[in-house]
Protein backbone atom coordinates (compact mmCIF):
# COMPACT_ATOMS: atom_id res chain seq x y z
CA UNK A 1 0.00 0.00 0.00
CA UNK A 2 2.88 2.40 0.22
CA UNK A 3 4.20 1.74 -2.86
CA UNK A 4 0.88 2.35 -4.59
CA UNK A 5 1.09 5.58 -2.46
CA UNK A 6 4.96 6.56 -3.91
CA UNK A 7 4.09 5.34 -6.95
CA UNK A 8 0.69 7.95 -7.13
CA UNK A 9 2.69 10.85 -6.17
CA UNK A 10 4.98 10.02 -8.84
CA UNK A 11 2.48 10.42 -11.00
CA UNK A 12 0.91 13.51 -9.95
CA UNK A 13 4.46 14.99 -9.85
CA UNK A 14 5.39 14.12 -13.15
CA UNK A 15 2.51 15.11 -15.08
CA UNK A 16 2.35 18.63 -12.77
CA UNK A 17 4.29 20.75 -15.28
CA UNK A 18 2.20 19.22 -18.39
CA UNK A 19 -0.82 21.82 -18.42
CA UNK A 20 1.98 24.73 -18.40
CA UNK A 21 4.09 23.17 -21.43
CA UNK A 22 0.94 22.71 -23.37
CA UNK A 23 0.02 25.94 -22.43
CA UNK A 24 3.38 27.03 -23.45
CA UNK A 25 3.65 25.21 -26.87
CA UNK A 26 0.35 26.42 -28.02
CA UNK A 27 1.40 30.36 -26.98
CA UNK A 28 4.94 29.87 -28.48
CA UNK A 29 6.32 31.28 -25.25
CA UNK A 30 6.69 31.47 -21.26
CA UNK A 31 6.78 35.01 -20.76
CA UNK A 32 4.80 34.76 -17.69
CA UNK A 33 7.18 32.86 -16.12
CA UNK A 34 10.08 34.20 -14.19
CA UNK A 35 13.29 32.86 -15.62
CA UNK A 36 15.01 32.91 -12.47
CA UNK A 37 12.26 30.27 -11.85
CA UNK A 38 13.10 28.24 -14.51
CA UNK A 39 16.52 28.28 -13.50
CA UNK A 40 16.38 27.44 -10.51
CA UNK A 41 14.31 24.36 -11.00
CA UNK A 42 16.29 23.13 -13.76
CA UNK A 43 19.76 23.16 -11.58
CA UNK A 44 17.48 21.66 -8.26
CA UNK A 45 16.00 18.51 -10.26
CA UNK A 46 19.33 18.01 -12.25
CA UNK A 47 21.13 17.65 -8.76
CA UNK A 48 18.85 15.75 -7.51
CA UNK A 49 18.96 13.24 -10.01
CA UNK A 50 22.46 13.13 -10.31
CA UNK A 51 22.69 12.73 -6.31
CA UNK A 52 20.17 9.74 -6.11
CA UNK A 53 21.29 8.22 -9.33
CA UNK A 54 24.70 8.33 -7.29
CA UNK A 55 23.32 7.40 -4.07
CA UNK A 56 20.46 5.38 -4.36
CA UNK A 57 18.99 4.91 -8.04
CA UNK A 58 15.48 4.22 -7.21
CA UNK A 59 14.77 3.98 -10.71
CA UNK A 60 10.73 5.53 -10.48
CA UNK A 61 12.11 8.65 -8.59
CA UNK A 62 14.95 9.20 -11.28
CA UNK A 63 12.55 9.02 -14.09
CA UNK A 64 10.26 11.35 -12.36
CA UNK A 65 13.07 13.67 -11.80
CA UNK A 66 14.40 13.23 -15.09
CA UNK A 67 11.03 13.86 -16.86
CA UNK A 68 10.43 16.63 -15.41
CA UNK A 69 14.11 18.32 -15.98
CA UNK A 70 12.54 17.68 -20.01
CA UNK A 71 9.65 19.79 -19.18
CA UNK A 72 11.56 22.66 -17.50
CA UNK A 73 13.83 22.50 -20.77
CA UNK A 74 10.91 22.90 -22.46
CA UNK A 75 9.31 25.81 -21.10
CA UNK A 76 13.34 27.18 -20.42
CA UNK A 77 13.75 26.62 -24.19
CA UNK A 78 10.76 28.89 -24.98
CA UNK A 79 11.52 31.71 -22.22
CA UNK A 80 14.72 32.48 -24.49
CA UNK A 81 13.60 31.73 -27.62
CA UNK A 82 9.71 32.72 -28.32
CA UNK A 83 8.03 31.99 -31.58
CA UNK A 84 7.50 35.12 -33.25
CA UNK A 85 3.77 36.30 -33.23
């Protein structure tokens, strides 16, 4: 039963950045996100990967991490380089 609970939250966390990239994709750009924001997430999940890939590669949790550093590229990719409108 707590796996089903760890493996739930996975879930939830992974797909929590999808309604913004869609969002993002369809406007051709994140300007109302702070790109300090973006940063900053970007470097936190990419060390936290790296540490538990290093530490203790719980492979579910490194996927989830790793998915979501995709996303943040995404919508990091878009803060610097809008479509034109």
């Amino acid at each position: 039963m707590i796996n089903l609970l760890g493996y739930v939250a996975m879930f939830f966390l992974i797909i929590a950045a999808l309604p913004q990239v869609v969002k993002t994709f369809k406007e051709g750009h994140s300007d109302g996100l702070a790109g300090g924001y973006i940063v900053l997430l970007l470097v936190g999940f990419s060390l936290m990967a790296t540490y538990l890939f290093l530490t203790k590669p719980v492979i579910p949790v490194i996927l989830n991490y790793l998915f979501n550093i995709v996303m943040i590229s995404i919508l990091g990719f878009y803060k610097l380089f809008p479509r034109s409108k």
